[in-house]
PDB file of N, CA and C in Angstrom:
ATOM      1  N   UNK A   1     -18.647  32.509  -3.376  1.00  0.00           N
ATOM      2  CA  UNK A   1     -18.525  31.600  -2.255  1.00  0.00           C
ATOM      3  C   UNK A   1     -17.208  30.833  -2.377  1.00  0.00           C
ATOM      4  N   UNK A   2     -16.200  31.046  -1.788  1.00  0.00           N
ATOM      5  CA  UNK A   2     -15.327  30.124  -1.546  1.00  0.00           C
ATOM      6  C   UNK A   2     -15.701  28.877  -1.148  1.00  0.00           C
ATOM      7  N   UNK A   3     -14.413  27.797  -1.462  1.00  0.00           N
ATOM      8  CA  UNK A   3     -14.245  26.598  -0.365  1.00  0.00           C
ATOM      9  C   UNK A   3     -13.510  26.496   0.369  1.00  0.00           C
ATOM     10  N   UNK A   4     -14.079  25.700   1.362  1.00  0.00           N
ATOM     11  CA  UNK A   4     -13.050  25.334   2.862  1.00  0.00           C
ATOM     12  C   UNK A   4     -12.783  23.917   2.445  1.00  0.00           C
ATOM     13  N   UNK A   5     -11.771  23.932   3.238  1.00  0.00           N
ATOM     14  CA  UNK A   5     -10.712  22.181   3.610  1.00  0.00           C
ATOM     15  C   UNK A   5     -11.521  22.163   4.802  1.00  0.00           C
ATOM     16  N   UNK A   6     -12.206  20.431   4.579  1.00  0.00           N
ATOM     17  CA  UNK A   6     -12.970  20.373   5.791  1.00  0.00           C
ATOM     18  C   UNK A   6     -11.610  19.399   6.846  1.00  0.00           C
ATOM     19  N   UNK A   7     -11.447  20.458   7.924  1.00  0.00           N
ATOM     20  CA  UNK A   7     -10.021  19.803   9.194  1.00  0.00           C
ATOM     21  C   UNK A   7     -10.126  18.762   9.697  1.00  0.00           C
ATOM     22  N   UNK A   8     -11.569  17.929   9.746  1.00  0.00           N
ATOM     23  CA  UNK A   8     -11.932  17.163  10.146  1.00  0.00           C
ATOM     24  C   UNK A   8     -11.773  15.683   9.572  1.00  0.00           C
ATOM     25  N   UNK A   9     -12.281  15.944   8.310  1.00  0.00           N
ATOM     26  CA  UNK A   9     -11.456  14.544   7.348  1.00  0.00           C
ATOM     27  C   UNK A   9     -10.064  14.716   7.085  1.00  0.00           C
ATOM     28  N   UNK A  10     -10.048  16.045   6.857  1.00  0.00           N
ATOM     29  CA  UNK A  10      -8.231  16.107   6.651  1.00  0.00           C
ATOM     30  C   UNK A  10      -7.438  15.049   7.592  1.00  0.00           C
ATOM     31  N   UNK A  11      -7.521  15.571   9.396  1.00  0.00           N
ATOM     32  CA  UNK A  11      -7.017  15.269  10.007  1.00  0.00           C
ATOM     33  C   UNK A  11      -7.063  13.718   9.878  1.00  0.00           C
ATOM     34  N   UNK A  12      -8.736  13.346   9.788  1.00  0.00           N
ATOM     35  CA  UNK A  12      -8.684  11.598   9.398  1.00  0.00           C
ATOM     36  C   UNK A  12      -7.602  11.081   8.364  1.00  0.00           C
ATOM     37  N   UNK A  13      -8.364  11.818   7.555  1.00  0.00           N
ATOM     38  CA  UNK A  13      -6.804  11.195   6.621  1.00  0.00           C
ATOM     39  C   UNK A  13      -5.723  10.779   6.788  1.00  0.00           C
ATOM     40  N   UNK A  14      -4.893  11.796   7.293  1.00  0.00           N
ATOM     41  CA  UNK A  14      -3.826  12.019   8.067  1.00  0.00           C
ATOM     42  C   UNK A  14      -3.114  10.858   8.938  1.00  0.00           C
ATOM     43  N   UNK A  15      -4.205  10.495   9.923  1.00  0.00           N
ATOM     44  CA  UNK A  15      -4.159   9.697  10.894  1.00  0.00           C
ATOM     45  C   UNK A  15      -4.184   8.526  10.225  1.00  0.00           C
ATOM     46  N   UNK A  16      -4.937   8.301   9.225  1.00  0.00           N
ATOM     47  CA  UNK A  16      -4.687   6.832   8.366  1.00  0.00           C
ATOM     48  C   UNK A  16      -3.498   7.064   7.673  1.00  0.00           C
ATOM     49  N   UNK A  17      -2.823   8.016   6.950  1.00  0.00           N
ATOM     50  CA  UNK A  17      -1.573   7.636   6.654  1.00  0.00           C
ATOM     51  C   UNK A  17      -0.328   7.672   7.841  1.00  0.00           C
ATOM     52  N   UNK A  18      -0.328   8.103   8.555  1.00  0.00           N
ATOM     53  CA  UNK A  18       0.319   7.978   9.603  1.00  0.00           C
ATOM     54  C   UNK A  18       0.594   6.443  10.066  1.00  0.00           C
ATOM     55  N   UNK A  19      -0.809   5.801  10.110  1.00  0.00           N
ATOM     56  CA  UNK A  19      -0.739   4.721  10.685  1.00  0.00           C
ATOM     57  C   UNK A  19      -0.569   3.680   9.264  1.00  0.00           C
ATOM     58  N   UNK A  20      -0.539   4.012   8.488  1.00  0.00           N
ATOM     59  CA  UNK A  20      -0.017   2.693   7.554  1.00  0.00           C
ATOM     60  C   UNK A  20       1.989   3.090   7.646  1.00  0.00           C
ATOM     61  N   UNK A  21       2.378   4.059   7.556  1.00  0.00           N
ATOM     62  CA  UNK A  21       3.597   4.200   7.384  1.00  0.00           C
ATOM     63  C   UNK A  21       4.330   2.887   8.384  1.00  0.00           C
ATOM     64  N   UNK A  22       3.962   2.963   9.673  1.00  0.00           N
ATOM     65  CA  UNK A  22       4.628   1.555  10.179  1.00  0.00           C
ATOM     66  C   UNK A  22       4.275  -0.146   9.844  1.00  0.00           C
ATOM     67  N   UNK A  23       2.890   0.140   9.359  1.00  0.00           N
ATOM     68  CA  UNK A  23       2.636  -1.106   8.930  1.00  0.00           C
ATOM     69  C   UNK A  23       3.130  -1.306   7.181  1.00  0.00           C
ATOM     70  N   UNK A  24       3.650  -0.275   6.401  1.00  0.00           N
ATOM     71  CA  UNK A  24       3.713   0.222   5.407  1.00  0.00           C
ATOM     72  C   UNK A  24       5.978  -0.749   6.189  1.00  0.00           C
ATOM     73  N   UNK A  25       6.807  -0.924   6.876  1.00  0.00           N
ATOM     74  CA  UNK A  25       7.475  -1.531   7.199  1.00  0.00           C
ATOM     75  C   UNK A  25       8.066  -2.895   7.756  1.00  0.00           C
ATOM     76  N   UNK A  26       6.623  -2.747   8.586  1.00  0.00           N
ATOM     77  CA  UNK A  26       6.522  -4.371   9.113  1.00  0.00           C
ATOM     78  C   UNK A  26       6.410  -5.508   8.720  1.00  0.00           C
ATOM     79  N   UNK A  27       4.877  -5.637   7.486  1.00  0.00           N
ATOM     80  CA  UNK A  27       4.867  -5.990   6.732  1.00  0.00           C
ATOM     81  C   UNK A  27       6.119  -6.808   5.631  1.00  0.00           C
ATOM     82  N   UNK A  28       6.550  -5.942   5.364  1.00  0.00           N
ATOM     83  CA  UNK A  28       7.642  -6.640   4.322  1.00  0.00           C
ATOM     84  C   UNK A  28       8.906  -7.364   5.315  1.00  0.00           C
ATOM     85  N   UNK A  29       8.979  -6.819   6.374  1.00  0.00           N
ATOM     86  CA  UNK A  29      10.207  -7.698   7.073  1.00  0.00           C
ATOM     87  C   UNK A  29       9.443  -8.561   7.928  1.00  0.00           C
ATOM     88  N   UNK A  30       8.664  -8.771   7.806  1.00  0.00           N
ATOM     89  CA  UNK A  30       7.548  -9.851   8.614  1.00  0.00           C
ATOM     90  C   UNK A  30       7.555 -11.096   7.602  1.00  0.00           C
ATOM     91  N   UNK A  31       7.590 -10.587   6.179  1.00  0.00           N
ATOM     92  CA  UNK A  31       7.341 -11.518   5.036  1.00  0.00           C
ATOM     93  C   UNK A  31       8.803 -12.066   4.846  1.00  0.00           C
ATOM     94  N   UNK A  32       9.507 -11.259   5.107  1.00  0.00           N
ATOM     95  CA  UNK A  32      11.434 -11.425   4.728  1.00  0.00           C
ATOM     96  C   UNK A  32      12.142 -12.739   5.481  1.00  0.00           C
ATOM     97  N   UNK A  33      11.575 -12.952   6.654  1.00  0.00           N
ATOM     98  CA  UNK A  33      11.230 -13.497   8.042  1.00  0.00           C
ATOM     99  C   UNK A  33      10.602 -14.750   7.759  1.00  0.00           C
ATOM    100  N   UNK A  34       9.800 -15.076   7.251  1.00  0.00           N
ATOM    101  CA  UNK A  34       8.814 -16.052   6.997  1.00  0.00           C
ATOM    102  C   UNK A  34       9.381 -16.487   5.952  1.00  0.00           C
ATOM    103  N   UNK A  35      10.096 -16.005   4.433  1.00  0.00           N
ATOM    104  CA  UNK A  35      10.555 -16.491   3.567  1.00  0.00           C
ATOM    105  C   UNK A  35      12.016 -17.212   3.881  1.00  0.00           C
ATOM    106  N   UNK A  36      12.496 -16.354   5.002  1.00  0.00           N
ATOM    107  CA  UNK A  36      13.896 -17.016   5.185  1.00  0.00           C
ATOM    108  C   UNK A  36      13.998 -18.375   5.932  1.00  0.00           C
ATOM    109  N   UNK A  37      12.544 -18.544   6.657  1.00  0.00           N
ATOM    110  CA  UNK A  37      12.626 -19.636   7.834  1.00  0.00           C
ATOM    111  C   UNK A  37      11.339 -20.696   7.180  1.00  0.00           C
ATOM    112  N   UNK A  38      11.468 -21.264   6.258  1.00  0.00           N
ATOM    113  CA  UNK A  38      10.763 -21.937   5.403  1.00  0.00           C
ATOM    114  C   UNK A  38      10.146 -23.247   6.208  1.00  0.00           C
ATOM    115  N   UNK A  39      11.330 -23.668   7.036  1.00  0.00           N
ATOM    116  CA  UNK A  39      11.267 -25.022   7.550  1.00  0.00           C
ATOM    117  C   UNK A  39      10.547 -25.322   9.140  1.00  0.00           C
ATOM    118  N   UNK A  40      10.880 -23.721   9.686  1.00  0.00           N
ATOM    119  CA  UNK A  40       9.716 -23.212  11.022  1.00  0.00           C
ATOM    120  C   UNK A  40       8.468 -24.348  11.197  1.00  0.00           C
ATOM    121  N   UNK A  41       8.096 -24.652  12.115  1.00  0.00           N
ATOM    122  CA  UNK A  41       6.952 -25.083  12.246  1.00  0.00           C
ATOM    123  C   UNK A  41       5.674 -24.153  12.193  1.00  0.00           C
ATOM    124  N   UNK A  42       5.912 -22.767  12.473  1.00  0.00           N
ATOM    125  CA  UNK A  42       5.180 -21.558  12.607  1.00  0.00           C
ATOM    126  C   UNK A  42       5.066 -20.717  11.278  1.00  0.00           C
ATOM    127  N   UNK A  43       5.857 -21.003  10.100  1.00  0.00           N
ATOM    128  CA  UNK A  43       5.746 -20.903   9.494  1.00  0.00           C
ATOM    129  C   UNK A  43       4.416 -20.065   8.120  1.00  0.00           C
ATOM    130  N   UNK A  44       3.594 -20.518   8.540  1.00  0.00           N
ATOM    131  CA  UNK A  44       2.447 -20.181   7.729  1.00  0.00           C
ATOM    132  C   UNK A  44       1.396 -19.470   8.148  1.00  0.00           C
ATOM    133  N   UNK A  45       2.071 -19.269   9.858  1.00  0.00           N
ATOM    134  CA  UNK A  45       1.270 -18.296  10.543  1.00  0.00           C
ATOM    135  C   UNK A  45       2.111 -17.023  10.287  1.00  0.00           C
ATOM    136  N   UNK A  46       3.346 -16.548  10.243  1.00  0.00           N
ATOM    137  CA  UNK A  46       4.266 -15.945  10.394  1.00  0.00           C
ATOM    138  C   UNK A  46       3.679 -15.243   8.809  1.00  0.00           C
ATOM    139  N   UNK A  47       3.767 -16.023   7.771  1.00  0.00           N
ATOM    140  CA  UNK A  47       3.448 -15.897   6.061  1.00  0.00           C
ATOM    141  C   UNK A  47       1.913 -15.092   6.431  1.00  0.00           C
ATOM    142  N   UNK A  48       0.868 -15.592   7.140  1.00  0.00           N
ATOM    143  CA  UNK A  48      -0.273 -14.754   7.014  1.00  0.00           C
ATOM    144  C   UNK A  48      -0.251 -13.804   8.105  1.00  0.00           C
ATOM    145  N   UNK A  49       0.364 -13.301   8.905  1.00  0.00           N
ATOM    146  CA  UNK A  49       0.858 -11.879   9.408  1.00  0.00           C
ATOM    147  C   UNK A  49       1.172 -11.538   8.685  1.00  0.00           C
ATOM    148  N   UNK A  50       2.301 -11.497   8.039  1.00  0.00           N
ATOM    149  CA  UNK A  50       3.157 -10.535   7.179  1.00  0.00           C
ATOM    150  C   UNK A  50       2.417  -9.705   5.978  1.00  0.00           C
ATOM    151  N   UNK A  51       1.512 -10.982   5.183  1.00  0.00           N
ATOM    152  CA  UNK A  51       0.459 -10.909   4.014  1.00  0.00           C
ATOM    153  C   UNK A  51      -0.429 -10.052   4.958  1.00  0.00           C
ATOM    154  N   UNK A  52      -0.798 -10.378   6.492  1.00  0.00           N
ATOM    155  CA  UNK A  52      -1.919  -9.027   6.750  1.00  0.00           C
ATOM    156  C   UNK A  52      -1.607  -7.708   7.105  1.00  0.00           C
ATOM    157  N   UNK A  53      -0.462  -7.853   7.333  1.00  0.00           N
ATOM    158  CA  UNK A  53       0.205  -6.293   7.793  1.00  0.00           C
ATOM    159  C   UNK A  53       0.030  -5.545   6.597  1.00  0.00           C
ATOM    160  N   UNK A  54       0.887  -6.305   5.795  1.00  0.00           N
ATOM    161  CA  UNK A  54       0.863  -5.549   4.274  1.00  0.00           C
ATOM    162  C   UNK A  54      -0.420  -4.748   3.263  1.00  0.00           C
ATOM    163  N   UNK A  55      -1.406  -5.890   3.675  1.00  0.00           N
ATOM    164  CA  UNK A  55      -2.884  -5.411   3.254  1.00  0.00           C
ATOM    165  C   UNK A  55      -3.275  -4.200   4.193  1.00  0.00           C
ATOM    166  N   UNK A  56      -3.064  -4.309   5.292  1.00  0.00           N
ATOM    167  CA  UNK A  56      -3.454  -3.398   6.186  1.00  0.00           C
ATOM    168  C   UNK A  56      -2.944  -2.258   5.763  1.00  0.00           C
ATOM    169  N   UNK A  57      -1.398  -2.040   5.735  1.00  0.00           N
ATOM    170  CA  UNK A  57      -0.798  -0.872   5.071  1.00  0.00           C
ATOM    171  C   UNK A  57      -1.831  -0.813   3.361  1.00  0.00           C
ATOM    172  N   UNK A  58      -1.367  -1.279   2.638  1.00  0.00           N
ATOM    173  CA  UNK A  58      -2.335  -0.703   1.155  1.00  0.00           C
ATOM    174  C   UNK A  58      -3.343   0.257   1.730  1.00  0.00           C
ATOM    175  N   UNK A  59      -4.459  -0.821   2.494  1.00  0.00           N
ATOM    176  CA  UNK A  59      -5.823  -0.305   3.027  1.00  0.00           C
ATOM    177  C   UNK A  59      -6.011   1.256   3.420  1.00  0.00           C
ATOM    178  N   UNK A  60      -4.827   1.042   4.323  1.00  0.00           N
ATOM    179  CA  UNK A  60      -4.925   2.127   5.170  1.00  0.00           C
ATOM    180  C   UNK A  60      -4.373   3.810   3.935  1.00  0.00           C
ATOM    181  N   UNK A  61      -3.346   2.964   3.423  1.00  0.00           N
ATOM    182  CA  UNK A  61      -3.114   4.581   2.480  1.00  0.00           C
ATOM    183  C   UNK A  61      -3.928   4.668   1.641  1.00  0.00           C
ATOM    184  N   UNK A  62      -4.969   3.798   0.649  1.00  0.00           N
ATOM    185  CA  UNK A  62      -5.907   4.200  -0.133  1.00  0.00           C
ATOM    186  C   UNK A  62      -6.811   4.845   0.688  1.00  0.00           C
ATOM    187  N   UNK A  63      -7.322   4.831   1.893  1.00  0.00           N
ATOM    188  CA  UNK A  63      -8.274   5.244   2.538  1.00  0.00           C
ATOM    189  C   UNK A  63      -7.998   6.610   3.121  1.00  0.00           C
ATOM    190  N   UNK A  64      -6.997   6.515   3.573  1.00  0.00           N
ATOM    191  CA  UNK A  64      -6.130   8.034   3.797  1.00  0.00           C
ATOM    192  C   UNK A  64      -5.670   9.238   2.531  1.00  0.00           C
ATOM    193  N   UNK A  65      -5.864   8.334   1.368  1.00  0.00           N
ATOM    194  CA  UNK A  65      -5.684   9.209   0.499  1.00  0.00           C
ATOM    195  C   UNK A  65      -7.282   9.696  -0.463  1.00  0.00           C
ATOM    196  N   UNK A  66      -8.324   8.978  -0.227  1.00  0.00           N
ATOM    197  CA  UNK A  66      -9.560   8.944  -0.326  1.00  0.00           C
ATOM    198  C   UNK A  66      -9.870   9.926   0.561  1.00  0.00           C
ATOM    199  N   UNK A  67      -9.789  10.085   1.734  1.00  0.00           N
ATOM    200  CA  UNK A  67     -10.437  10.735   2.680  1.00  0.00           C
ATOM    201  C   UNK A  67      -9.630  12.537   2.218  1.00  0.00           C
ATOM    202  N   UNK A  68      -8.613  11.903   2.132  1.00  0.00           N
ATOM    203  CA  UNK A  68      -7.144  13.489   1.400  1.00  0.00           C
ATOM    204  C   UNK A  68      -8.373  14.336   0.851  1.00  0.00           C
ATOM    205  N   UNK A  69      -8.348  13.763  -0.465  1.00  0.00           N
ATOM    206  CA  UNK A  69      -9.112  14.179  -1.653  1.00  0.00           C
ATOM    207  C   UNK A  69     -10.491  15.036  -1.246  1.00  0.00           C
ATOM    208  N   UNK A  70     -10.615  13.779  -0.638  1.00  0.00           N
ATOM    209  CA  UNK A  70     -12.517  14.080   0.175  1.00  0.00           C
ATOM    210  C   UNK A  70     -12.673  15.699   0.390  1.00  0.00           C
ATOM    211  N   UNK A  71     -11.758  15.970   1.574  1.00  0.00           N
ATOM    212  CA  UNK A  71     -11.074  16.692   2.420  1.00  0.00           C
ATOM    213  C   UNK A  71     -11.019  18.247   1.223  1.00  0.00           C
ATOM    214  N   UNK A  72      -9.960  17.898   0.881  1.00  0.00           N
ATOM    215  CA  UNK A  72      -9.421  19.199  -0.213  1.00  0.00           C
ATOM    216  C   UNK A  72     -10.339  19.898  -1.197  1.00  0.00           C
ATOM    217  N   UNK A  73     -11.067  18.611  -1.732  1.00  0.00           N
ATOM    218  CA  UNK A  73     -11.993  18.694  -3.237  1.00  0.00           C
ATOM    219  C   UNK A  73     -13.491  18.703  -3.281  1.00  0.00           C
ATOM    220  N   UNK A  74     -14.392  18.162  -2.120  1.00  0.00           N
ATOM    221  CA  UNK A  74     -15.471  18.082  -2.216  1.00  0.00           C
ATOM    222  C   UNK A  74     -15.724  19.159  -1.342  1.00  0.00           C
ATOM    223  N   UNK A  75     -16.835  20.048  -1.323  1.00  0.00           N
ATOM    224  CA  UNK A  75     -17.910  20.694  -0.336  1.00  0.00           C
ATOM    225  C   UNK A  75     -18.119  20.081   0.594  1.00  0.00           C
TER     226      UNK A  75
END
């Protein structure tokens, strides 16, 4: 009995790394932004975007690379 790559999580996968790659950018110049403008009144809203983009990106590639695995390695 062979195994199959199930296309279906693959593709999930996929689609989660796809979608962290831009937040996998934003993130850090969102934070670059917020560090440079210290004195902003907006300031600390600007600091927890940036901090959520960034989490979002992590999130999204551990989960995309979880689902990878899933995909390739399990039945």
């Amino acid at each position: 009995m062979t195994k199959r790559t199930n296309k279906e999580v693959l593709a999930k996968g996929i689609k989660f790394l796809a979608g962290s790659l831009p937040l996998a950018f934003i993130g850090p110049s969102v934070l670059f932004n917020a560090f440079h403008n210290r004195e902003h009144p907006l300031y600390i809203l600007v600091l927890s975007i940036g901090v959520l983009f960034c989490l979002g990106a992590m999130f999204c590639i551990f989960y995309g690379l979880k689902l990878l695995t899933k995909a390739l390695f399990d039945e």
